[in-house]
N, C-alpha and C. Protein backbone atom coordinates (compact mmCIF):
# COMPACT_ATOMS: atom_id res chain seq x y z
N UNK A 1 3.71 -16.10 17.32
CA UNK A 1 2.81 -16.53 16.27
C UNK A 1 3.65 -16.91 15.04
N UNK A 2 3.61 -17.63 14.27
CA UNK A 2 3.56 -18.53 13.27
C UNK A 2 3.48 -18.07 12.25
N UNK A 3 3.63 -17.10 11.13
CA UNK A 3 3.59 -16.58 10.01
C UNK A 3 3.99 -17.05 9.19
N UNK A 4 4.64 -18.01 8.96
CA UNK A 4 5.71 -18.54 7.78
C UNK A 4 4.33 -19.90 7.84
N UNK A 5 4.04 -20.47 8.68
CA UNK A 5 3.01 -21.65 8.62
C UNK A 5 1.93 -21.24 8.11
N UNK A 6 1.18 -19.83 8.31
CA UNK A 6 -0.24 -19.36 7.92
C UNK A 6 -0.01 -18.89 6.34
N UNK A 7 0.97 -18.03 6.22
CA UNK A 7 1.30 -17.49 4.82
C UNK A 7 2.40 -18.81 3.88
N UNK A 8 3.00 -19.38 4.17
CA UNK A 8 4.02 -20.02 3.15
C UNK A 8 4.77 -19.22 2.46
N UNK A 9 4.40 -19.42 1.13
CA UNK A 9 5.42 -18.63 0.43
C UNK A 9 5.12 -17.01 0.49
N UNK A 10 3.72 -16.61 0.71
CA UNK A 10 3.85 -15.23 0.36
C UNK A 10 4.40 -14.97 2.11
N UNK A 11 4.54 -15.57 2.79
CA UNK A 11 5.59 -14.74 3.71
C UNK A 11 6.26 -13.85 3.95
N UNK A 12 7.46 -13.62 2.91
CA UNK A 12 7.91 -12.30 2.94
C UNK A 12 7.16 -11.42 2.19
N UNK A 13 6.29 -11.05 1.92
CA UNK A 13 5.67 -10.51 1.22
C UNK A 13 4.75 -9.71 2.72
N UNK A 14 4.08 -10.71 3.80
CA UNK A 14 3.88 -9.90 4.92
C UNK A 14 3.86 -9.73 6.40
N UNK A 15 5.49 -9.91 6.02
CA UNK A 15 6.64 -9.78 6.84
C UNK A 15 5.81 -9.06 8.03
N UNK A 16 5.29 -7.84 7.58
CA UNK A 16 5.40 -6.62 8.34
C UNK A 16 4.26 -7.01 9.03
N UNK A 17 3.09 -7.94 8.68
CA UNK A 17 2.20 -7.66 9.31
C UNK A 17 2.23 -8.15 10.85
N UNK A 18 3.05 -8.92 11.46
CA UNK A 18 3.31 -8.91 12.73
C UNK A 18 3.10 -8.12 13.37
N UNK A 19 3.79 -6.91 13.13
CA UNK A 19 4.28 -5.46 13.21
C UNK A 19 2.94 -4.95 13.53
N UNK A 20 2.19 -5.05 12.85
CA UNK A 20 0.89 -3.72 12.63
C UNK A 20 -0.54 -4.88 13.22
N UNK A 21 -0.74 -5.97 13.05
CA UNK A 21 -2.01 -6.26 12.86
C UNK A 21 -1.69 -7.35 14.83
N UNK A 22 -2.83 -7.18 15.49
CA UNK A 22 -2.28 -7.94 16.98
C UNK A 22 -3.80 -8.26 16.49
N UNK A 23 -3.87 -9.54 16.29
CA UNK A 23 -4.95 -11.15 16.09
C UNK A 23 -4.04 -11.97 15.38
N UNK A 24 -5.05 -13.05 15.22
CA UNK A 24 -4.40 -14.38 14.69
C UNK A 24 -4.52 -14.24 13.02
N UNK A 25 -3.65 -14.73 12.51
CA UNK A 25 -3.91 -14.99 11.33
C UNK A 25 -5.46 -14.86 10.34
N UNK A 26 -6.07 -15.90 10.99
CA UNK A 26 -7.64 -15.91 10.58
C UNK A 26 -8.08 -14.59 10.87
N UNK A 27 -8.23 -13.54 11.61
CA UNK A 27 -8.67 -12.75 11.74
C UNK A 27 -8.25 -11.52 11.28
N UNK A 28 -6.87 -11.67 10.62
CA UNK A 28 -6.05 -10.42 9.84
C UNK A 28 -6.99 -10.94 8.80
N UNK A 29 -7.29 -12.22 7.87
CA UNK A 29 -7.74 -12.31 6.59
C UNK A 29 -9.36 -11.67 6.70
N UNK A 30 -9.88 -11.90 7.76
CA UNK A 30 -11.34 -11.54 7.89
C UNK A 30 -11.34 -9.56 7.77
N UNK A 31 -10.21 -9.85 8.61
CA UNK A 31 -10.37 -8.00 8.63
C UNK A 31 -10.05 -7.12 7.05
N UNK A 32 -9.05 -8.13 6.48
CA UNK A 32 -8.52 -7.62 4.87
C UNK A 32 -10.17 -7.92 3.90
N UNK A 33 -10.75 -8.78 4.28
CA UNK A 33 -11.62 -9.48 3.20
C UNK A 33 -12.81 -8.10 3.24
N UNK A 34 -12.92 -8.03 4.47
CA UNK A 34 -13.94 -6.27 5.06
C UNK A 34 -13.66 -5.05 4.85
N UNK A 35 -12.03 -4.94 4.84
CA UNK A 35 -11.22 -3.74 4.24
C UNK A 35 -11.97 -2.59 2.88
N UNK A 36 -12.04 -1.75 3.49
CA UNK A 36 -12.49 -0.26 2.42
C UNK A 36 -11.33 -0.14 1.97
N UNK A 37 -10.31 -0.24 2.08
CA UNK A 37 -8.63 -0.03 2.12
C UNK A 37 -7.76 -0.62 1.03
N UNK A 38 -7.37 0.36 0.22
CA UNK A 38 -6.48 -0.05 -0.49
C UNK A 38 -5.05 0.56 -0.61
N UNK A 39 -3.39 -0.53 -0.38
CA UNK A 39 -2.39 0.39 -0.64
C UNK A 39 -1.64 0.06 -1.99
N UNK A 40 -1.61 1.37 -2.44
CA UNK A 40 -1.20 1.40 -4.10
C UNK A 40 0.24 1.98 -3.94
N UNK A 41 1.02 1.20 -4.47
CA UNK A 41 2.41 1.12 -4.69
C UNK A 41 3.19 1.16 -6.04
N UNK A 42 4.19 1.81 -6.70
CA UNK A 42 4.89 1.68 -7.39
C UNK A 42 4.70 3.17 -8.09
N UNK A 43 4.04 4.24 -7.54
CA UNK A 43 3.74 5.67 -7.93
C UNK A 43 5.36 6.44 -7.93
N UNK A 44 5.42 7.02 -8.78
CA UNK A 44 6.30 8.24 -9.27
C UNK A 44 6.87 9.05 -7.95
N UNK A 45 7.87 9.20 -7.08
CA UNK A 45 8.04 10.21 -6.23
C UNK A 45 7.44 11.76 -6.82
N UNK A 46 7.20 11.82 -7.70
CA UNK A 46 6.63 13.24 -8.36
C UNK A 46 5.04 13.09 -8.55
N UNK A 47 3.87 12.10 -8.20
CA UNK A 47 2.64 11.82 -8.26
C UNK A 47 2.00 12.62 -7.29
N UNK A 48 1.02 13.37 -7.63
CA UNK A 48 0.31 14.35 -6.45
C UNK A 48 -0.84 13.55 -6.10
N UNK A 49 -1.30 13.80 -5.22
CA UNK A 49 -2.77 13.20 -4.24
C UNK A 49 -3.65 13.90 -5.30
N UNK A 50 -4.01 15.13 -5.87
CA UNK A 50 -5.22 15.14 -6.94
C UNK A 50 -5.21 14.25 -8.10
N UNK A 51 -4.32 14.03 -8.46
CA UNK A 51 -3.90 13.06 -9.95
C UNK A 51 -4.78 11.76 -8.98
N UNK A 52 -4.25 10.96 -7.71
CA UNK A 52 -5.05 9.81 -7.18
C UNK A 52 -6.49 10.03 -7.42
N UNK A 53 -6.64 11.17 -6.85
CA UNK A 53 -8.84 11.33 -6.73
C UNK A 53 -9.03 11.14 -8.11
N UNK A 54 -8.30 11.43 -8.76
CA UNK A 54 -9.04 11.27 -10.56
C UNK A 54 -9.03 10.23 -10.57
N UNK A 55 -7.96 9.15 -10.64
CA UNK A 55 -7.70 8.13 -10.84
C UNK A 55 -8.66 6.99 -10.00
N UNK A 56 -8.63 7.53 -9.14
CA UNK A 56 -9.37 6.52 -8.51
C UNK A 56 -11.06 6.39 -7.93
N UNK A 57 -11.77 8.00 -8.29
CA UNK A 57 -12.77 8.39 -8.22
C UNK A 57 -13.95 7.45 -8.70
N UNK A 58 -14.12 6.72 -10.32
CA UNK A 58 -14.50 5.92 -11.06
C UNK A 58 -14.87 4.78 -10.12
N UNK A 59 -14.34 4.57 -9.13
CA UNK A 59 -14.58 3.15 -8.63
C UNK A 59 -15.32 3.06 -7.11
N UNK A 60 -15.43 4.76 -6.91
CA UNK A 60 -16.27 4.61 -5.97
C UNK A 60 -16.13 5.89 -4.75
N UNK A 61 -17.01 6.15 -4.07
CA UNK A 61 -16.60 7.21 -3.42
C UNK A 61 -15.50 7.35 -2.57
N UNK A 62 -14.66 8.06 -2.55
CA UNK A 62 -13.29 7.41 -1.57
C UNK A 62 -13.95 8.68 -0.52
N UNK A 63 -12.97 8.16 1.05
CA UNK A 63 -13.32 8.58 2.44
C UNK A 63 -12.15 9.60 2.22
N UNK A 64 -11.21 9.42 2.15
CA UNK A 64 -9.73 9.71 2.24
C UNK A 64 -8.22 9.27 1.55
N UNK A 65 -7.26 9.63 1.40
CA UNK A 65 -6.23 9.45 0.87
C UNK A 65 -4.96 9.91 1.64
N UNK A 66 -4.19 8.66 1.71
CA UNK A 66 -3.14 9.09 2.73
C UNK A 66 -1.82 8.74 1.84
N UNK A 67 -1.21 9.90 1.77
CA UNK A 67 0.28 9.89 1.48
C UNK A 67 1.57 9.19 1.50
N UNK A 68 2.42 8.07 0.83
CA UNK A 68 3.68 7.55 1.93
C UNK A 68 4.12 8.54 1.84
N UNK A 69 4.64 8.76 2.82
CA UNK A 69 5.70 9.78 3.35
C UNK A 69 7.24 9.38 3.54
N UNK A 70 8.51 10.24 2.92
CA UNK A 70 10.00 9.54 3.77
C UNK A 70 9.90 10.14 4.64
N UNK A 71 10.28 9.62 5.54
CA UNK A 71 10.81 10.20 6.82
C UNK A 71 11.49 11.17 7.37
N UNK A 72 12.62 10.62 6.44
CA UNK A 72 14.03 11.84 6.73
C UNK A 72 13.61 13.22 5.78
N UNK A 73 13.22 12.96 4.61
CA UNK A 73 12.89 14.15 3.92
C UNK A 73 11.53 15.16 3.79
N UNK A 74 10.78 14.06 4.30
CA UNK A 74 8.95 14.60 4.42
C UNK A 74 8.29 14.93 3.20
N UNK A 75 9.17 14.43 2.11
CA UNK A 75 8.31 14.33 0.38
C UNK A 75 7.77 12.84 0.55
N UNK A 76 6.70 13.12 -0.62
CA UNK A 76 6.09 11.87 -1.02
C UNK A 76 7.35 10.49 -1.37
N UNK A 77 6.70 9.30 -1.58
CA UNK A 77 7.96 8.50 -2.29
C UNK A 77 7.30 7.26 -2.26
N UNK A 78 6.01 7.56 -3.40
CA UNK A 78 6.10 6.44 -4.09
C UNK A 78 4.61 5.41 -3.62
N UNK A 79 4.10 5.37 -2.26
CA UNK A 79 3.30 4.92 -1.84
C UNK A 79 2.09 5.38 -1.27
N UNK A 80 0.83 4.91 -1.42
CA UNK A 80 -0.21 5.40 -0.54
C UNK A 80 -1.66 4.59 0.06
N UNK A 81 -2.47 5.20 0.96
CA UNK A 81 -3.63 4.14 1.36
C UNK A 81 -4.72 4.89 0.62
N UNK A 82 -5.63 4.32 -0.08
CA UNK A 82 -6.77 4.90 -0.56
C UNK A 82 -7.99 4.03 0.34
N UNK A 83 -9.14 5.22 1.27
CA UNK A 83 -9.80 4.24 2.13
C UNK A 83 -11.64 4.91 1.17
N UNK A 84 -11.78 3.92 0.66
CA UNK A 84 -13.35 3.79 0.03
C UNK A 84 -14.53 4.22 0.93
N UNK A 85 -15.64 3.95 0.54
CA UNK A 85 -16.73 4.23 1.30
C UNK A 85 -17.34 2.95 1.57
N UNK A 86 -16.96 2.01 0.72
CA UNK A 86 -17.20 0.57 0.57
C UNK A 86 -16.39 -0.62 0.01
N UNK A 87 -16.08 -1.83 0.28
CA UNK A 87 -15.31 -2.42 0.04
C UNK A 87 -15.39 -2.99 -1.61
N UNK A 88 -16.93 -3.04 -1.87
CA UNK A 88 -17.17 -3.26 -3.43
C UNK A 88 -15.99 -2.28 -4.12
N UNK A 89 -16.18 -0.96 -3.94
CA UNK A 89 -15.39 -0.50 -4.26
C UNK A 89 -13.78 -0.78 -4.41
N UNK A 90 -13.14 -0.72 -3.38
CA UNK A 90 -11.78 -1.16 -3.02
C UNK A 90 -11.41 -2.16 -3.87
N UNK A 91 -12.32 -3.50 -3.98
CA UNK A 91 -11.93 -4.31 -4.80
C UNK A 91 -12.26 -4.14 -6.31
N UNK A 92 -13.39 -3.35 -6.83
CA UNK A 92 -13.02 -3.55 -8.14
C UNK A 92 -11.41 -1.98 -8.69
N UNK A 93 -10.93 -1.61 -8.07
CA UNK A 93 -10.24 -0.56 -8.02
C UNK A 93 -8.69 -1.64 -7.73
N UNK A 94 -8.70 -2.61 -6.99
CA UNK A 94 -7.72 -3.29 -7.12
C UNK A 94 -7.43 -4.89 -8.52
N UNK A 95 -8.90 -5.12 -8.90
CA UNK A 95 -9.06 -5.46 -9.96
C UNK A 95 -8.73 -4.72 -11.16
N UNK A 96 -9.19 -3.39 -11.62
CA UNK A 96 -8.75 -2.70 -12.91
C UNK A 96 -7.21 -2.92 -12.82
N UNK A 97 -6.50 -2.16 -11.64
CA UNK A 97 -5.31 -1.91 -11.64
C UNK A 97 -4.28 -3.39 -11.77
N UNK A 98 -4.73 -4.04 -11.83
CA UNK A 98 -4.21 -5.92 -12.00
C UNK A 98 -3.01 -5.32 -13.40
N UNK A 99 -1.74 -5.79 -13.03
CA UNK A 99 -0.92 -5.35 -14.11
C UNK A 99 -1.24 -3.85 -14.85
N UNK A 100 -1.46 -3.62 -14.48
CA UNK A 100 -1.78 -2.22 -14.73
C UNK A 100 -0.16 -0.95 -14.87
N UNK A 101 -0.13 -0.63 -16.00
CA UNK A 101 1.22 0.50 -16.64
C UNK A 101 1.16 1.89 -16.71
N UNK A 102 1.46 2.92 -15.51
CA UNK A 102 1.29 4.06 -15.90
C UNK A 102 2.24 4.88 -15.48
N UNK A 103 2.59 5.45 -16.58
CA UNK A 103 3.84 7.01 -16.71
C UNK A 103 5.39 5.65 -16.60
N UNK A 104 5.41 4.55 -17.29
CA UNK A 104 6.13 3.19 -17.32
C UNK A 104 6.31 2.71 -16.26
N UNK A 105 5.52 2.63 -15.14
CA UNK A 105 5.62 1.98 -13.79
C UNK A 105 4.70 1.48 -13.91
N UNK A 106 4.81 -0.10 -13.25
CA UNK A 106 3.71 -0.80 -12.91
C UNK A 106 2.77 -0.48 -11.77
N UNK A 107 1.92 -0.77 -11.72
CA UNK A 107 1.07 0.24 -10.41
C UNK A 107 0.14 -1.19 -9.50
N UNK A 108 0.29 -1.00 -8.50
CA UNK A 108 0.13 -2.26 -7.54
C UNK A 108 -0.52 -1.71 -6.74
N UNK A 109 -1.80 -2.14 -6.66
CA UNK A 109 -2.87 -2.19 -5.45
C UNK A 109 -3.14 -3.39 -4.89
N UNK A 110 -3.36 -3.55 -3.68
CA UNK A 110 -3.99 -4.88 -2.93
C UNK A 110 -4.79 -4.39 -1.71
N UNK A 111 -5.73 -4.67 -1.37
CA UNK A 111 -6.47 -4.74 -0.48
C UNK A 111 -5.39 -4.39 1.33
N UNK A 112 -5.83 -3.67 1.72
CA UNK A 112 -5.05 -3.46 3.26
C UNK A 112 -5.90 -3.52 4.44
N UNK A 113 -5.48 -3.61 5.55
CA UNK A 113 -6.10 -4.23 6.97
C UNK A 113 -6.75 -2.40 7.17
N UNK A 114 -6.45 -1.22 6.79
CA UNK A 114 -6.64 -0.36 6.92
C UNK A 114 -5.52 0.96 7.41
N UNK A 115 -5.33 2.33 7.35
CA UNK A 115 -4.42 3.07 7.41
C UNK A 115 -4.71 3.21 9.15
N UNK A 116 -3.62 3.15 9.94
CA UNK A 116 -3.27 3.16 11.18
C UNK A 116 -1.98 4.72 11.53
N UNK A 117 -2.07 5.51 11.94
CA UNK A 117 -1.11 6.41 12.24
C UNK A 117 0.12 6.09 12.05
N UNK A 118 1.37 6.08 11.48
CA UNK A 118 2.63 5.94 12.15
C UNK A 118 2.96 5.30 10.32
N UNK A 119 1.55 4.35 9.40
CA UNK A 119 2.24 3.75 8.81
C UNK A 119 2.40 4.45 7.10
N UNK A 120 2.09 5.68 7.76
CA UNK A 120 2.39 6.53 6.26
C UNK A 120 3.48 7.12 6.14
N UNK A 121 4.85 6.89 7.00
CA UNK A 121 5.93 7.07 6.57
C UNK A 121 6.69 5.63 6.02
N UNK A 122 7.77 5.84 5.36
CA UNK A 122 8.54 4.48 4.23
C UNK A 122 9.14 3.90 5.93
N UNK A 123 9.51 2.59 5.65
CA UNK A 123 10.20 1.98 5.93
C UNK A 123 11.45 1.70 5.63
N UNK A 124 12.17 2.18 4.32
CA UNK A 124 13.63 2.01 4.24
C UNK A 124 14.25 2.46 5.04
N UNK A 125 16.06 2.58 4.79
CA UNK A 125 16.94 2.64 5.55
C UNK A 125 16.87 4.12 5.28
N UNK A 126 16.64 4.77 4.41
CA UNK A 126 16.82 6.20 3.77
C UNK A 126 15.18 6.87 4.14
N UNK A 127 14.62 6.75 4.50
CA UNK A 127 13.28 7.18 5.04
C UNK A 127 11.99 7.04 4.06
N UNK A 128 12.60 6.16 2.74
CA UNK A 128 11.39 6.76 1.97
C UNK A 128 11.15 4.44 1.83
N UNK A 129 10.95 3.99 0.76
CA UNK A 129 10.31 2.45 0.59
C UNK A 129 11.59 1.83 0.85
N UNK A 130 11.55 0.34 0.58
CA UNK A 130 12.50 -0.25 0.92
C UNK A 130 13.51 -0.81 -0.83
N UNK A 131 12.56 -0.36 -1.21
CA UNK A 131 12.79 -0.72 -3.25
C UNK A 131 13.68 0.51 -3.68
N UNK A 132 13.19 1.55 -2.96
CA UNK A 132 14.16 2.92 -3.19
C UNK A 132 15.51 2.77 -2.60
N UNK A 133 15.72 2.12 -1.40
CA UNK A 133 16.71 1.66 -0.84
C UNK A 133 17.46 1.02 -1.81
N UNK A 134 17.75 -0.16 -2.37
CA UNK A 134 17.88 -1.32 -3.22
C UNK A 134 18.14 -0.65 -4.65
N UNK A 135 17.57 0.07 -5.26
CA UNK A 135 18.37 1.52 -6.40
C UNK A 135 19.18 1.92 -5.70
N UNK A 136 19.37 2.58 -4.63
CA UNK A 136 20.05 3.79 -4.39
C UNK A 136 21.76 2.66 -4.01
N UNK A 137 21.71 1.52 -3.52
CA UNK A 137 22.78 0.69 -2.88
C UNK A 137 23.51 0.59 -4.42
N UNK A 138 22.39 -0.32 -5.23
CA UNK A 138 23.00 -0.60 -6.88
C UNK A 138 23.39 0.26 -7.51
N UNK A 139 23.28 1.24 -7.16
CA UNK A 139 23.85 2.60 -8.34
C UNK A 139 25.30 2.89 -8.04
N UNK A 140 25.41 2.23 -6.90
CA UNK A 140 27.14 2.88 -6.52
C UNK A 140 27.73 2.45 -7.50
């Protein structure tokens, strides 16, 4: 399949979804557009899952909250899926957060295909994101 033709430029951006989503293109967007699912990125390795329910309570009843996890270490680091009760929800929760600044991190939500087993651990080389990776190389 064709990803660089369906996405263009945001391509690398979802790289991964090869990986996780088995339909065509058209039908990853149908499934995101239906999505209760939101993954919020750019959180504090020190951010607890109750601080999220506050935060994100306001916008609607959430089902659940799933953790990124590193791998190698089994602490938080930085990422998570928040799954709504409804998608109204999800999206105005990824609307507030639009540029959105907290504890001086930018905080990034977008809409997700939904949380699947396996994908709440990081993907870096070091077990935790791939951005944590990319500090940890530059600091040498």
């Amino acid at each position: 399949m064709d990803f660089q033709k369906y996405f263009g430029d945001k391509f690398e951006k979802n790289l991964y979804i090869e990986k996780t989503f088995d339909g065509t293109p058209e039908e990853y967007k149908e499934c995101l557009k239906n999505s209760k699912t939101i993954y919020v990125s750019g959180l504090s390795d020190s951010f607890r899952e109750e601080r999220l329910w506050l935060i994100f309570a306001p916008f609607g009843e959430i089902r659940r909250i799933v953790m990124g996890v590193n791998r190698s270490k089994l602490t938080f680091c930085g990422f998570c899926f928040i799954e709504f009760e409804n998608s109204s929800s999800a999206d105005e929760a990824i609307a507030f957060f639009e540029d959105f600044m907290f504890e001086n991190r930018y905080i990034n939500a977008n809409k997700d295909i939904g949380f699947s087993e396996g994908r709440q651990y990081g993907r870096g080389m070091l077990g935790g994101t791939m951005k944590n990776d990319k500090k940890v190389r530059y600091a040498r």
